[in-house]
Protein backbone atom coordinates (compact mmCIF):
# COMPACT_ATOMS: atom_id res chain seq x y z
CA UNK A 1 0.00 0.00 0.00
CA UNK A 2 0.95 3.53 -0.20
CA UNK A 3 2.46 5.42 2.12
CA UNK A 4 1.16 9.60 1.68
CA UNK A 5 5.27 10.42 1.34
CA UNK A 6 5.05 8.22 -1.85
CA UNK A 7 2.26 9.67 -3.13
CA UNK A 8 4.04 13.64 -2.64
CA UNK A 9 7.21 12.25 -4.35
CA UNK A 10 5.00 10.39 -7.43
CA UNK A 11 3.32 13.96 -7.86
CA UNK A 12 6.79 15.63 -7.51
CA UNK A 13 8.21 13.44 -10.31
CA UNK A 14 5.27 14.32 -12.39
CA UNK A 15 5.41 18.13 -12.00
CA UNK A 16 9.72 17.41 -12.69
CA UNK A 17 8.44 15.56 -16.07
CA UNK A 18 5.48 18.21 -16.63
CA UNK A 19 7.89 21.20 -16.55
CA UNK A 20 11.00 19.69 -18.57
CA UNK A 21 8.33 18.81 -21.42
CA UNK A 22 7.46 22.48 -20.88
CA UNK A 23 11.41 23.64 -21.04
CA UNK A 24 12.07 21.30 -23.98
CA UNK A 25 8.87 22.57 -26.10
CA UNK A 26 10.04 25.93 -25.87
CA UNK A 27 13.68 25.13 -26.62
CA UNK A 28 12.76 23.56 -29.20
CA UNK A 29 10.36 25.96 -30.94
CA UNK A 30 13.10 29.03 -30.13
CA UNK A 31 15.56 26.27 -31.99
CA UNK A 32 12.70 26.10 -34.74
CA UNK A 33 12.03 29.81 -35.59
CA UNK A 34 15.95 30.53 -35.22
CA UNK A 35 16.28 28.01 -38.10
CA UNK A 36 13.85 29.45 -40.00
CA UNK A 37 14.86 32.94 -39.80
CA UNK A 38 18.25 31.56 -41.06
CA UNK A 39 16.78 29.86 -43.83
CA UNK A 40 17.25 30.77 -47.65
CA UNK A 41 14.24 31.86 -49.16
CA UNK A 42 14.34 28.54 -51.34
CA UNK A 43 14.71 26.42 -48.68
CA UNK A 44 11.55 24.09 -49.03
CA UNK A 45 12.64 22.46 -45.24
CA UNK A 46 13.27 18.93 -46.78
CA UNK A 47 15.84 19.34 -49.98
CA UNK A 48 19.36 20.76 -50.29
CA UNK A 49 19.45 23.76 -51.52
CA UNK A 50 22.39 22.94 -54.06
CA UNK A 51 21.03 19.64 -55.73
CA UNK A 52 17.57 19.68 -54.35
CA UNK A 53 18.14 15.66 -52.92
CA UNK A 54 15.79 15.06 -49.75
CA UNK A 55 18.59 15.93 -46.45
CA UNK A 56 18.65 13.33 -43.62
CA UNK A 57 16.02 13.90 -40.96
CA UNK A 58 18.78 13.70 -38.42
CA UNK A 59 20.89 16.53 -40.85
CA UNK A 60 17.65 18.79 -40.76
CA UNK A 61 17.31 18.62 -36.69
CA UNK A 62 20.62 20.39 -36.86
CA UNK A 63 19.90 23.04 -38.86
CA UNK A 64 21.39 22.06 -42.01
CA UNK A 65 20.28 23.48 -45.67
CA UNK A 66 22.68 21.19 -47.69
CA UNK A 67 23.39 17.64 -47.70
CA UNK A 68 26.62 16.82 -46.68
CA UNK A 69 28.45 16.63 -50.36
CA UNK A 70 26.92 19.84 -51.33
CA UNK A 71 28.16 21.64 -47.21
CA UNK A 72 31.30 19.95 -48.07
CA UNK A 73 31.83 21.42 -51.87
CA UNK A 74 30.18 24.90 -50.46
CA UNK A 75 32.59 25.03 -47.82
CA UNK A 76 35.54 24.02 -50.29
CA UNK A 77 34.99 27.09 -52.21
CA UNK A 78 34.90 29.17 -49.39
CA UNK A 79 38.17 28.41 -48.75
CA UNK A 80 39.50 28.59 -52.00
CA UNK A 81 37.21 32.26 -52.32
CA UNK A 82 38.83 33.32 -48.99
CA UNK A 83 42.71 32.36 -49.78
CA UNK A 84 42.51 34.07 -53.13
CA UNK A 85 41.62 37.46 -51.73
CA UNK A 86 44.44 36.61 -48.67
């Protein structure tokens, strides 16, 4: 049977889960609109903006507008662009 402490530490746990939920909502849609205020204009949310191939889901949670080829070649020229103007 329980005892009325277990019953005040259940409900404590369950305020504990209520509020991270709560945190990690927000987080996450502040992490959502920061994304999309970064985004190109031609970003459709699913394809890469270079070759227009579907990205990863787990690419996209980051943040990500290219696949990784197309962030790899982008970056590439940016360093090539930056160390001919150096």
């Amino acid at each position: 049977m329980n005892r009325p402490d277990d019953f005040e530490r259940v409900a404590d746990n369950s305020d504990q889960a209520s509020r991270v939920e709560e945190i990690t909502t927000e987080e996450g849609i502040r992490k959502a609109l920061s994304r999309i205020e970064k985004a190109p204009s031609h970003f459709d949310g699913i394809n890469c903006i270079d070759c227009d191939e579907p990205i990863p889901e787990a690419r996209l949670k980051t943040g990500a507008f290219r696949d990784i080829e197309c962030q790899e070649k982008h970056e590439k020229q940016k360093r090539n662009h930056r160390s001919h103007y150096e």
